[in-house]
PDB file of N, CA and C in Angstrom:
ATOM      1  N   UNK A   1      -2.301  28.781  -8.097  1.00  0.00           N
ATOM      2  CA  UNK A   1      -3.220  29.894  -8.199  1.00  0.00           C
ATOM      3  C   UNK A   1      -2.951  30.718  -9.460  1.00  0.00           C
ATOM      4  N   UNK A   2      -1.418  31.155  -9.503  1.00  0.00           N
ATOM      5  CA  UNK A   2      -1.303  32.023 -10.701  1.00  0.00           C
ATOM      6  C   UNK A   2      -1.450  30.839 -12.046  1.00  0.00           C
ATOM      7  N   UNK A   3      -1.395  29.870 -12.044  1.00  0.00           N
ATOM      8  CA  UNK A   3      -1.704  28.906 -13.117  1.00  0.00           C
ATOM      9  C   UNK A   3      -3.276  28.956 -13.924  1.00  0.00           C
ATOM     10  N   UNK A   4      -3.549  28.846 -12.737  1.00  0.00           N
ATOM     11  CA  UNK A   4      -5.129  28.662 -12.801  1.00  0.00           C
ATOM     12  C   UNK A   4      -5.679  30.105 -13.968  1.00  0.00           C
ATOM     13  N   UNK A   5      -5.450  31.294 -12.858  1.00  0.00           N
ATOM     14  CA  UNK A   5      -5.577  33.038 -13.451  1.00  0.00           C
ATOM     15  C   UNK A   5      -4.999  33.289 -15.071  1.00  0.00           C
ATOM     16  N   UNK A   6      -3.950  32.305 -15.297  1.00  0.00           N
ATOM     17  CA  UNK A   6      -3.234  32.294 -16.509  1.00  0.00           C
ATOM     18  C   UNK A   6      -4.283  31.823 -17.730  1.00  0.00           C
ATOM     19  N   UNK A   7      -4.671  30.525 -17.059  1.00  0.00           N
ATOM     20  CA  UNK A   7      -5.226  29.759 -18.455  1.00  0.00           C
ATOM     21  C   UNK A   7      -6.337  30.253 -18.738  1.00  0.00           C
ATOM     22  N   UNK A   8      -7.033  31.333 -18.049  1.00  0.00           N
ATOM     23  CA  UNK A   8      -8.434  31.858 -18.263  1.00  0.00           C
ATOM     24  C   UNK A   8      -8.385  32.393 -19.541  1.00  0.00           C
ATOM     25  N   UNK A   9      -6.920  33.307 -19.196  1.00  0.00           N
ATOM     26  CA  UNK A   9      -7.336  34.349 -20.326  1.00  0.00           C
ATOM     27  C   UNK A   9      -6.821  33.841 -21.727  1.00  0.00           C
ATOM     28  N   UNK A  10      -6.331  32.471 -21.779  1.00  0.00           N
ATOM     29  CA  UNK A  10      -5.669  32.138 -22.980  1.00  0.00           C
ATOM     30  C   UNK A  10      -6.897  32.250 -24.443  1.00  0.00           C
ATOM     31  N   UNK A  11      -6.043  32.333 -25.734  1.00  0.00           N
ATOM     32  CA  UNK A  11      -6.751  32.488 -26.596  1.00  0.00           C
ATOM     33  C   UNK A  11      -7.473  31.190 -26.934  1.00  0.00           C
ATOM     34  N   UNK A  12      -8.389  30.737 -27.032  1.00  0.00           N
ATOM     35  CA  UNK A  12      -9.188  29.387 -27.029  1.00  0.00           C
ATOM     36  C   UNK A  12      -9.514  29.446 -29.010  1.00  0.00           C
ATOM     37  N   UNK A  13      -8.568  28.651 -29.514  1.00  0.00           N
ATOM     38  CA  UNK A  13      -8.349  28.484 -31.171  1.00  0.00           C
ATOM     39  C   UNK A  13      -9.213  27.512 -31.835  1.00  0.00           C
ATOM     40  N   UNK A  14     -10.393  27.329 -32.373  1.00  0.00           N
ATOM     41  CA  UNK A  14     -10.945  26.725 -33.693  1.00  0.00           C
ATOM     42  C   UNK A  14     -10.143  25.119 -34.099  1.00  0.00           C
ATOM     43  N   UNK A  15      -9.134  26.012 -34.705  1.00  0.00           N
ATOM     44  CA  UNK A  15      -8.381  25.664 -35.666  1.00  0.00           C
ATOM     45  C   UNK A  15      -7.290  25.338 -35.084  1.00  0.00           C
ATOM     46  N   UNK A  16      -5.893  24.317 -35.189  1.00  0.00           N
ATOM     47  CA  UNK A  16      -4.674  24.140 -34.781  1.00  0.00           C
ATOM     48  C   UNK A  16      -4.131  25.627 -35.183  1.00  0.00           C
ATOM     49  N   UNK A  17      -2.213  25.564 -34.657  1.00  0.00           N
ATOM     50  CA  UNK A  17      -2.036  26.826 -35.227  1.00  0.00           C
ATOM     51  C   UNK A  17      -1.280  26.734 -36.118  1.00  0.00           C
ATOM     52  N   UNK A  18      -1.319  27.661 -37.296  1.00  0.00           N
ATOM     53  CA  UNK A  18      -0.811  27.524 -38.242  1.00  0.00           C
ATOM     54  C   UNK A  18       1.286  27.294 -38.419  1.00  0.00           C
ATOM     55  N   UNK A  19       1.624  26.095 -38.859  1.00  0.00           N
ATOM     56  CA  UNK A  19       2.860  25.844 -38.624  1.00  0.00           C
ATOM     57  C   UNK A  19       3.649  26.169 -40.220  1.00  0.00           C
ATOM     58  N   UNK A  20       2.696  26.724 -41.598  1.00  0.00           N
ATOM     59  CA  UNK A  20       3.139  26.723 -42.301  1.00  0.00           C
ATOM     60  C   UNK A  20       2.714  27.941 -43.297  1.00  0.00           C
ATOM     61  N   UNK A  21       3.477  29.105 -43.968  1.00  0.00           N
ATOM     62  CA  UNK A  21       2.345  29.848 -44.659  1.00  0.00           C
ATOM     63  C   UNK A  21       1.204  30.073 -45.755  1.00  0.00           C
ATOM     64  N   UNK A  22       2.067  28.863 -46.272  1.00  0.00           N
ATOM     65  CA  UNK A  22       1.336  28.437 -47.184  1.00  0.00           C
ATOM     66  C   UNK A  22       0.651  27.231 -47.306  1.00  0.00           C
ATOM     67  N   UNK A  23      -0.539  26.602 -48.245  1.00  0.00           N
ATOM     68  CA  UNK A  23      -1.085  25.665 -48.311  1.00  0.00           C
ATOM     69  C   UNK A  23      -0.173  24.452 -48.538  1.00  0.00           C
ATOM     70  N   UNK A  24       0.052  22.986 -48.149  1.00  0.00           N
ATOM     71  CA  UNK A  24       0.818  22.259 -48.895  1.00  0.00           C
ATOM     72  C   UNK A  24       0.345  21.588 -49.316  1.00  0.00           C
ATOM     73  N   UNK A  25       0.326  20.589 -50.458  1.00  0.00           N
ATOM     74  CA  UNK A  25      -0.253  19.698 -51.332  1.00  0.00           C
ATOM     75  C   UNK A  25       0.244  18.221 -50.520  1.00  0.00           C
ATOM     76  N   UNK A  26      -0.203  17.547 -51.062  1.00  0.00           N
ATOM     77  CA  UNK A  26      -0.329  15.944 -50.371  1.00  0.00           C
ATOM     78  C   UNK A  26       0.555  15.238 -51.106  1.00  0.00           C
ATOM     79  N   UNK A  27       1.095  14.650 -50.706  1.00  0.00           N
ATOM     80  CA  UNK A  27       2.357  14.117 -51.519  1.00  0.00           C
ATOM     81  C   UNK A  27       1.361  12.771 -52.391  1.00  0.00           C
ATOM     82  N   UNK A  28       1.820  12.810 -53.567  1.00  0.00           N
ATOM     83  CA  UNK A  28       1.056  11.851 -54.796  1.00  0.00           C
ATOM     84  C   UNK A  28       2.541  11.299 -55.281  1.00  0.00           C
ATOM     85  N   UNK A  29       2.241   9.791 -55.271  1.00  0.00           N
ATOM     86  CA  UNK A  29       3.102   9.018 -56.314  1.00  0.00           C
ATOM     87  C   UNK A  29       2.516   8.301 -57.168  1.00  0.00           C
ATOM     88  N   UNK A  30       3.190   7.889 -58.697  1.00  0.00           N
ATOM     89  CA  UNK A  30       2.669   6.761 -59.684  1.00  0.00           C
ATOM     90  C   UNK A  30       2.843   7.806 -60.434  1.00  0.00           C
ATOM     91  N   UNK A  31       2.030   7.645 -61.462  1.00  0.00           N
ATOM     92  CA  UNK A  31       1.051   8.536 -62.514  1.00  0.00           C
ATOM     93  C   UNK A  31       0.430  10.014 -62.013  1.00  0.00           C
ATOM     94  N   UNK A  32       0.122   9.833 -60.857  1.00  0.00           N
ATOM     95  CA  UNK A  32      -0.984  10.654 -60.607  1.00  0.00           C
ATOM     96  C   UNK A  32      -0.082  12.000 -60.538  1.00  0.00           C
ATOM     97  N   UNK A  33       1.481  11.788 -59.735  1.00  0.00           N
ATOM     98  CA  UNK A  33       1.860  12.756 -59.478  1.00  0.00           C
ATOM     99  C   UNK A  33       2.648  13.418 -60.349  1.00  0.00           C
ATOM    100  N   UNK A  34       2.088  12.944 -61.935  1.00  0.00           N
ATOM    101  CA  UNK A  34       2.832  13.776 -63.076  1.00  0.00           C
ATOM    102  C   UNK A  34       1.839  14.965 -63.392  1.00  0.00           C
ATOM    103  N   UNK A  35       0.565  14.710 -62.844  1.00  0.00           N
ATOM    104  CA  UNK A  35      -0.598  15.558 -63.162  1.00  0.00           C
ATOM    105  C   UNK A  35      -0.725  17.081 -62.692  1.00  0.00           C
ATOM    106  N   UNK A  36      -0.898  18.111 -63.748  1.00  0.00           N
ATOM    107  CA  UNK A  36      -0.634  19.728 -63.563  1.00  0.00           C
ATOM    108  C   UNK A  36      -1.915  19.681 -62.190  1.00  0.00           C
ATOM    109  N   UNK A  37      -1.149  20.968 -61.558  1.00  0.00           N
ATOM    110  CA  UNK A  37      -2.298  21.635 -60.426  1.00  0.00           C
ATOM    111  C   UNK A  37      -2.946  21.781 -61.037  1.00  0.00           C
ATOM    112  N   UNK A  38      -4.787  21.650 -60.546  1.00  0.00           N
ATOM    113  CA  UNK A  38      -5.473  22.349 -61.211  1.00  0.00           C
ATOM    114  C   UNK A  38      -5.770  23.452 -61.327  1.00  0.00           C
ATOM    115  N   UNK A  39      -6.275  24.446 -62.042  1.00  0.00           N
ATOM    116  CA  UNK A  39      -6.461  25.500 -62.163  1.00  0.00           C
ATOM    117  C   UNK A  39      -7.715  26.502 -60.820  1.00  0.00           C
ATOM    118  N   UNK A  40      -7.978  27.382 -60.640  1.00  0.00           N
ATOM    119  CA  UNK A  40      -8.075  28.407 -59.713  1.00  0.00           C
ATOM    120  C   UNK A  40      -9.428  28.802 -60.085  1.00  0.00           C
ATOM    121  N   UNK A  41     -10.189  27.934 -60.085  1.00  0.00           N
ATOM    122  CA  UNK A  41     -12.015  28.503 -60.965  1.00  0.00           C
ATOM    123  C   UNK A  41     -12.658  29.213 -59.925  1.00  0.00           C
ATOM    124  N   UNK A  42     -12.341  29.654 -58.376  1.00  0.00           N
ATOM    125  CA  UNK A  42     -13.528  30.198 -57.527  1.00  0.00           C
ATOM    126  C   UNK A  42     -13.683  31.706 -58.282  1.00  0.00           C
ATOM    127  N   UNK A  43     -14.758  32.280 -57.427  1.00  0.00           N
ATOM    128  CA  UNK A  43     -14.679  33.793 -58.235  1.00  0.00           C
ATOM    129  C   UNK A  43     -14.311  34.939 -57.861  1.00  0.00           C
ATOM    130  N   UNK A  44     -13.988  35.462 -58.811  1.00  0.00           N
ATOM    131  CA  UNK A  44     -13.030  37.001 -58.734  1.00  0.00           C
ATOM    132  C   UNK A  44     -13.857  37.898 -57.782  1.00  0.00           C
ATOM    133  N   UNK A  45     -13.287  38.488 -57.094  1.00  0.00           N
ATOM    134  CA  UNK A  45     -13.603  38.961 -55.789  1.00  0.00           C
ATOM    135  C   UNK A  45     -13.487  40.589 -55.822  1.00  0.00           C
ATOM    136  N   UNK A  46     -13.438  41.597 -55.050  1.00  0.00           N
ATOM    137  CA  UNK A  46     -14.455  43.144 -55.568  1.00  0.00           C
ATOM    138  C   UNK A  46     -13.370  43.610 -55.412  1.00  0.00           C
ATOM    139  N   UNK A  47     -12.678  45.090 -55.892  1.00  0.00           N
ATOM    140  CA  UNK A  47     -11.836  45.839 -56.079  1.00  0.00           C
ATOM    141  C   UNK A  47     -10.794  45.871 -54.422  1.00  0.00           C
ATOM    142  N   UNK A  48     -12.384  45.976 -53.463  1.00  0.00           N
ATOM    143  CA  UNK A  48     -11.605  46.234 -52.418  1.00  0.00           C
ATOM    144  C   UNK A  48     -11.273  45.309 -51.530  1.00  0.00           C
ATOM    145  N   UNK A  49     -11.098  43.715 -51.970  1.00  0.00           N
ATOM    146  CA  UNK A  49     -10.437  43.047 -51.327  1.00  0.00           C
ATOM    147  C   UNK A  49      -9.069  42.771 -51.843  1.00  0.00           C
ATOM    148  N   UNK A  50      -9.323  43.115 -53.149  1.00  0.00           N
ATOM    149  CA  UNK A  50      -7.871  43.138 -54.210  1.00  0.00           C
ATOM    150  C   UNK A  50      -6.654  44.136 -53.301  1.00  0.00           C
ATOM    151  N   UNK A  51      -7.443  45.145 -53.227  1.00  0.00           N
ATOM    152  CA  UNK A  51      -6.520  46.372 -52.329  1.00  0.00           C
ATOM    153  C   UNK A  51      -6.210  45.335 -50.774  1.00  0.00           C
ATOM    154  N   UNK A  52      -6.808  45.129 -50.207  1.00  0.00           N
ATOM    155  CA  UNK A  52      -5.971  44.084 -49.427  1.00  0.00           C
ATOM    156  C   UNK A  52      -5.271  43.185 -49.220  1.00  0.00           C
ATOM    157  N   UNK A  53      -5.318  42.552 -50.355  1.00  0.00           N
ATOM    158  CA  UNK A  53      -4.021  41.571 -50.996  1.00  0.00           C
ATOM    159  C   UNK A  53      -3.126  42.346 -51.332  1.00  0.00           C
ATOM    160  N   UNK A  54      -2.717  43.533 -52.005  1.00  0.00           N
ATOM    161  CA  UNK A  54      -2.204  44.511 -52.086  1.00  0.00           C
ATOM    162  C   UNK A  54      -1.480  44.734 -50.656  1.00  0.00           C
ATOM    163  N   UNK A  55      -1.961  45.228 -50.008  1.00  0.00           N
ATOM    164  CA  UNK A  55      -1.126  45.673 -48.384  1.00  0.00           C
ATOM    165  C   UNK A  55      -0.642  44.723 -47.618  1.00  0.00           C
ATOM    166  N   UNK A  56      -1.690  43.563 -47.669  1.00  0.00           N
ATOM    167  CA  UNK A  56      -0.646  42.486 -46.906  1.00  0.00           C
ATOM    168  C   UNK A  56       0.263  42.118 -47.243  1.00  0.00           C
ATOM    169  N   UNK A  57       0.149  42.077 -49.135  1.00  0.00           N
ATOM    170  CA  UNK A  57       1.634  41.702 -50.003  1.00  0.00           C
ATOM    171  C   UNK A  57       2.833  42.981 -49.118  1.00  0.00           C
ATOM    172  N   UNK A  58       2.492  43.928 -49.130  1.00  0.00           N
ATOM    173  CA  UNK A  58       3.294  44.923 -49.322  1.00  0.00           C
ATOM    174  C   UNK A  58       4.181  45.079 -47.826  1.00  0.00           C
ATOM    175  N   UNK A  59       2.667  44.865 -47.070  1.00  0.00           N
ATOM    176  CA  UNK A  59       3.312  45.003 -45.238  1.00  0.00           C
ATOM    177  C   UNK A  59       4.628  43.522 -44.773  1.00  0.00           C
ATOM    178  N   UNK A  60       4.150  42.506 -45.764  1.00  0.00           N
ATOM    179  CA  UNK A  60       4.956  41.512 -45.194  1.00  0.00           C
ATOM    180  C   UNK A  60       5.876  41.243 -45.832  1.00  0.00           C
ATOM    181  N   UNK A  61       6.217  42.025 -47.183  1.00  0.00           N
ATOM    182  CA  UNK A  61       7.669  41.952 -47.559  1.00  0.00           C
ATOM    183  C   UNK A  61       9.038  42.604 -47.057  1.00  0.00           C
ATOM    184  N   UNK A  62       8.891  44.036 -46.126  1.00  0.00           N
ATOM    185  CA  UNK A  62       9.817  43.977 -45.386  1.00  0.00           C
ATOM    186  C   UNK A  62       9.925  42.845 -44.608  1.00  0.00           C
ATOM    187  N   UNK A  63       9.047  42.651 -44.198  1.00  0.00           N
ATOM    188  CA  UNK A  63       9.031  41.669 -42.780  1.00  0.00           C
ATOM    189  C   UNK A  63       9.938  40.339 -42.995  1.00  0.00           C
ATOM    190  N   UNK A  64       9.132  39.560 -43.922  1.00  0.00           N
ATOM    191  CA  UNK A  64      10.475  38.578 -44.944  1.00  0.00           C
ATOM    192  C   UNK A  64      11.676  38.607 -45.288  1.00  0.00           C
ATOM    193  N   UNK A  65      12.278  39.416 -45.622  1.00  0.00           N
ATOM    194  CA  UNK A  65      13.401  40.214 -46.503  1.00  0.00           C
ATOM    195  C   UNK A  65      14.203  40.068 -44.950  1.00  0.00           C
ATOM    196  N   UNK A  66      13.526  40.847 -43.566  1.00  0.00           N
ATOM    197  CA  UNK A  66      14.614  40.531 -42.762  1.00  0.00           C
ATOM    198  C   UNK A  66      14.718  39.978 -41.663  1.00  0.00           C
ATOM    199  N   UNK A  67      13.703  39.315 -41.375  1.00  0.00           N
ATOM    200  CA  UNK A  67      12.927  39.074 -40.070  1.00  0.00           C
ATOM    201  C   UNK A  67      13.293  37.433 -40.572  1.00  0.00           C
ATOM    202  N   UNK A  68      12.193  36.702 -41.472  1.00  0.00           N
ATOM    203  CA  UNK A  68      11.702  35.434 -41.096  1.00  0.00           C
ATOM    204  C   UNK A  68      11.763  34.794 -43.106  1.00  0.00           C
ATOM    205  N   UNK A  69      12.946  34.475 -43.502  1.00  0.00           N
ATOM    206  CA  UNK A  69      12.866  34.382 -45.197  1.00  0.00           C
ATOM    207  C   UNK A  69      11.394  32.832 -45.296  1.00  0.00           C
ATOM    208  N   UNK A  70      11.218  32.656 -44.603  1.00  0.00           N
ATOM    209  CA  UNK A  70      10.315  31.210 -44.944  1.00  0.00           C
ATOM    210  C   UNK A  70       9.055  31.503 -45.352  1.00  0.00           C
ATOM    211  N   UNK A  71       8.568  33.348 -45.124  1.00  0.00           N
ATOM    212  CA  UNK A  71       7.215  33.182 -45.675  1.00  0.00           C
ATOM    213  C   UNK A  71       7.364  33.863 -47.581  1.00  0.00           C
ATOM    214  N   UNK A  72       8.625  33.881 -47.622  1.00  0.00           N
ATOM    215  CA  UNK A  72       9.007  34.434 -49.246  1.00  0.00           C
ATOM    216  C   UNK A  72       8.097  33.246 -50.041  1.00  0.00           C
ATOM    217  N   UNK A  73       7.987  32.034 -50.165  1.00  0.00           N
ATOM    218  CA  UNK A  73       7.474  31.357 -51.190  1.00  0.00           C
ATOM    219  C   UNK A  73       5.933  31.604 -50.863  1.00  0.00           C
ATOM    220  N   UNK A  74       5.203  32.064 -49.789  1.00  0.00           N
ATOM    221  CA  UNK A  74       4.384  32.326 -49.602  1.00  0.00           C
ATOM    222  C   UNK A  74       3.442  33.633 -50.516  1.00  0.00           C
ATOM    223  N   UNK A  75       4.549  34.394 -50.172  1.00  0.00           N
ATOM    224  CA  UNK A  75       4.726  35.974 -50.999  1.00  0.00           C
ATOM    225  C   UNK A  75       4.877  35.759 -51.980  1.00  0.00           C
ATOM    226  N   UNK A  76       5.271  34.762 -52.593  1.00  0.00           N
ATOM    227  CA  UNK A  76       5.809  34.576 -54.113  1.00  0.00           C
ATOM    228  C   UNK A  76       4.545  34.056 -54.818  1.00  0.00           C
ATOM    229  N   UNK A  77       3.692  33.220 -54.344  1.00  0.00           N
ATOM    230  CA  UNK A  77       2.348  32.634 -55.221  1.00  0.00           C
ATOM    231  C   UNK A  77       1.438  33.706 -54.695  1.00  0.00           C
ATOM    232  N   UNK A  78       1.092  34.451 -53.393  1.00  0.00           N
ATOM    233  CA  UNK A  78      -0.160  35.419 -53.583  1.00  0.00           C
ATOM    234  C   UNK A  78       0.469  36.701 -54.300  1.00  0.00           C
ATOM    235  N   UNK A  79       1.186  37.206 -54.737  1.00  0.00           N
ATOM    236  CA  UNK A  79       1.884  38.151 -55.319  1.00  0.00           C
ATOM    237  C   UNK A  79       1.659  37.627 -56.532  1.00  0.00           C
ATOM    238  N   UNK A  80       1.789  36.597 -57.438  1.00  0.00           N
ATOM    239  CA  UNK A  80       1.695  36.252 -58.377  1.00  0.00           C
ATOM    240  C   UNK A  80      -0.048  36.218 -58.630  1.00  0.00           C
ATOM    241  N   UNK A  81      -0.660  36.133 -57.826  1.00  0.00           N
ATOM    242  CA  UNK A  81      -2.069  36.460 -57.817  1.00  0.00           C
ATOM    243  C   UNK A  81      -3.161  37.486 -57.410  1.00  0.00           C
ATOM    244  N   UNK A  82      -1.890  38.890 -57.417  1.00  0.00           N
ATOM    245  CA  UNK A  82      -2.799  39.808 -57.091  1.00  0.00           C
ATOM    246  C   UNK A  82      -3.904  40.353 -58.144  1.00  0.00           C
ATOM    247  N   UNK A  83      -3.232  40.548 -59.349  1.00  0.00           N
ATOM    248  CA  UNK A  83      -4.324  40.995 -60.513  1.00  0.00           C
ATOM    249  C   UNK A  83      -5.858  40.723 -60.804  1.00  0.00           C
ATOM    250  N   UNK A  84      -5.763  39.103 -60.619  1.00  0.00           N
ATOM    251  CA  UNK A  84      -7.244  38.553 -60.292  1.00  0.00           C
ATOM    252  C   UNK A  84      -7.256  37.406 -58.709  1.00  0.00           C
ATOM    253  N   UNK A  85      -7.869  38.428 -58.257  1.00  0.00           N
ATOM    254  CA  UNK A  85      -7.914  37.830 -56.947  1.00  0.00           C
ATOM    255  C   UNK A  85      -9.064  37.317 -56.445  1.00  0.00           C
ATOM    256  N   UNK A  86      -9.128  36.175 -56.238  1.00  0.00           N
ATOM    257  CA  UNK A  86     -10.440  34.956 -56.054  1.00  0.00           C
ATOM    258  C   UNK A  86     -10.180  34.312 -54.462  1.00  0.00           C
ATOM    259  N   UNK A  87     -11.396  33.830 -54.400  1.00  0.00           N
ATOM    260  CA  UNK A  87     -11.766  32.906 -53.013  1.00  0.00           C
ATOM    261  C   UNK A  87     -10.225  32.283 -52.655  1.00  0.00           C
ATOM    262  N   UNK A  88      -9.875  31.792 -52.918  1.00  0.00           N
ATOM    263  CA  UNK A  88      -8.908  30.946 -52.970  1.00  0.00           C
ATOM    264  C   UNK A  88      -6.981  31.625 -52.627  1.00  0.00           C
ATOM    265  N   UNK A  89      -7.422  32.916 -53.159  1.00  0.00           N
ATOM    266  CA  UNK A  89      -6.191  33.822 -52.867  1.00  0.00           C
ATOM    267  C   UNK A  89      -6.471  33.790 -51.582  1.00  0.00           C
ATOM    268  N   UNK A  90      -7.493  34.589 -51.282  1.00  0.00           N
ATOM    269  CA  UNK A  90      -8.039  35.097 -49.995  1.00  0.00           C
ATOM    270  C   UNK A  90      -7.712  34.396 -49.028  1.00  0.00           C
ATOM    271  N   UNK A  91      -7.978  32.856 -49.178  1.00  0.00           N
ATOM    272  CA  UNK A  91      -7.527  31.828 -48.515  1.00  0.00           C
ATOM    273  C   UNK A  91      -6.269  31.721 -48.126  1.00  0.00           C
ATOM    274  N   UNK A  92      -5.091  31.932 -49.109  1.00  0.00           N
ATOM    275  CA  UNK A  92      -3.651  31.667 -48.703  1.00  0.00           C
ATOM    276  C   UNK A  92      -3.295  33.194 -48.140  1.00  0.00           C
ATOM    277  N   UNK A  93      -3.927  34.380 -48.197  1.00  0.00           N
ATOM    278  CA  UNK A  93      -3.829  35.433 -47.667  1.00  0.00           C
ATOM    279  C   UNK A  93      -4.124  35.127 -46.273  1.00  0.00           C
ATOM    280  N   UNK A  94      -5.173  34.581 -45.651  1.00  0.00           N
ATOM    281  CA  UNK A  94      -5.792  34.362 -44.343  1.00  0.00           C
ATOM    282  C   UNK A  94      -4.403  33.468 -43.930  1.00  0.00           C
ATOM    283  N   UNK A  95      -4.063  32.750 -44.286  1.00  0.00           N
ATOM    284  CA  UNK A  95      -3.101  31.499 -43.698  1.00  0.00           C
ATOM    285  C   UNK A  95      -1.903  31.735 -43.648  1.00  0.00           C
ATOM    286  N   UNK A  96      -1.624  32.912 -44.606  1.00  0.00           N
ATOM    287  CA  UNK A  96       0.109  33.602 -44.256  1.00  0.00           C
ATOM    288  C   UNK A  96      -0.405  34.636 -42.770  1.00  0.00           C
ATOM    289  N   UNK A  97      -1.471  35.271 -42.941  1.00  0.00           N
ATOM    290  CA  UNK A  97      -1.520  36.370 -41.790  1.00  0.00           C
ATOM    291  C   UNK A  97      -1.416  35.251 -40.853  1.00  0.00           C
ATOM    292  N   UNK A  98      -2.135  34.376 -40.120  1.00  0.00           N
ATOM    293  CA  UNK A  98      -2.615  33.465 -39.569  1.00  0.00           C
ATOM    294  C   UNK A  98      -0.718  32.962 -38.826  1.00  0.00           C
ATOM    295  N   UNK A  99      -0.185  32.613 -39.797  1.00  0.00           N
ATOM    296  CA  UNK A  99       1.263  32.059 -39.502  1.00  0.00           C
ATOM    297  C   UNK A  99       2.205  33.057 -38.745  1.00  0.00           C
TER     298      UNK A  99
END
């Protein structure tokens, strides 16, 4: 009975759940995997989503520092991309909160 009452209220997810904070790349061998990332062409996005990359940077670096060090490389590439912040930030922003 209490089983049953339990699973009602569970959160019913889209998406698997996120096991990592950041995006990972696909492992490439030969040639291919001498080849630079490509570059970041989506488009620059409005003042006030910038300010939210801003706070999440800001809220989850205590949190890192003493809680959980694995989302630091996470923090380390959207931090490196706050200045111009595009589709694509936004993206690894959604997927660290998400984690």
């Amino acid at each position: 009975m209490y089983q049953k009452e339990s699973t009602k209220n569970e959160d019913v997810r889209k998406e698997p759940h996120q096991i990592s904070p950041y995006p990972v790349h696909t492992k490439e061998y030969g040639k291919v995997a001498q080849d630079p990332i490509p570059k970041d062409n989506t488009k620059e996005l409005s003042k006030n989503k910038k300010k939210q990359v801003q706070q999440v940077v800001r809220s989850t670096m205590s949190y890192a520092l003493t809680v959980d060090i694995t989302i630091l490389m996470a923090l380390s590439t959207v931090s490196a991309e706050q200045s111009k912040v595009t589709e694509f930030t936004m993206d690894k922003i959604e997927q660290l909160v998400e984690y």
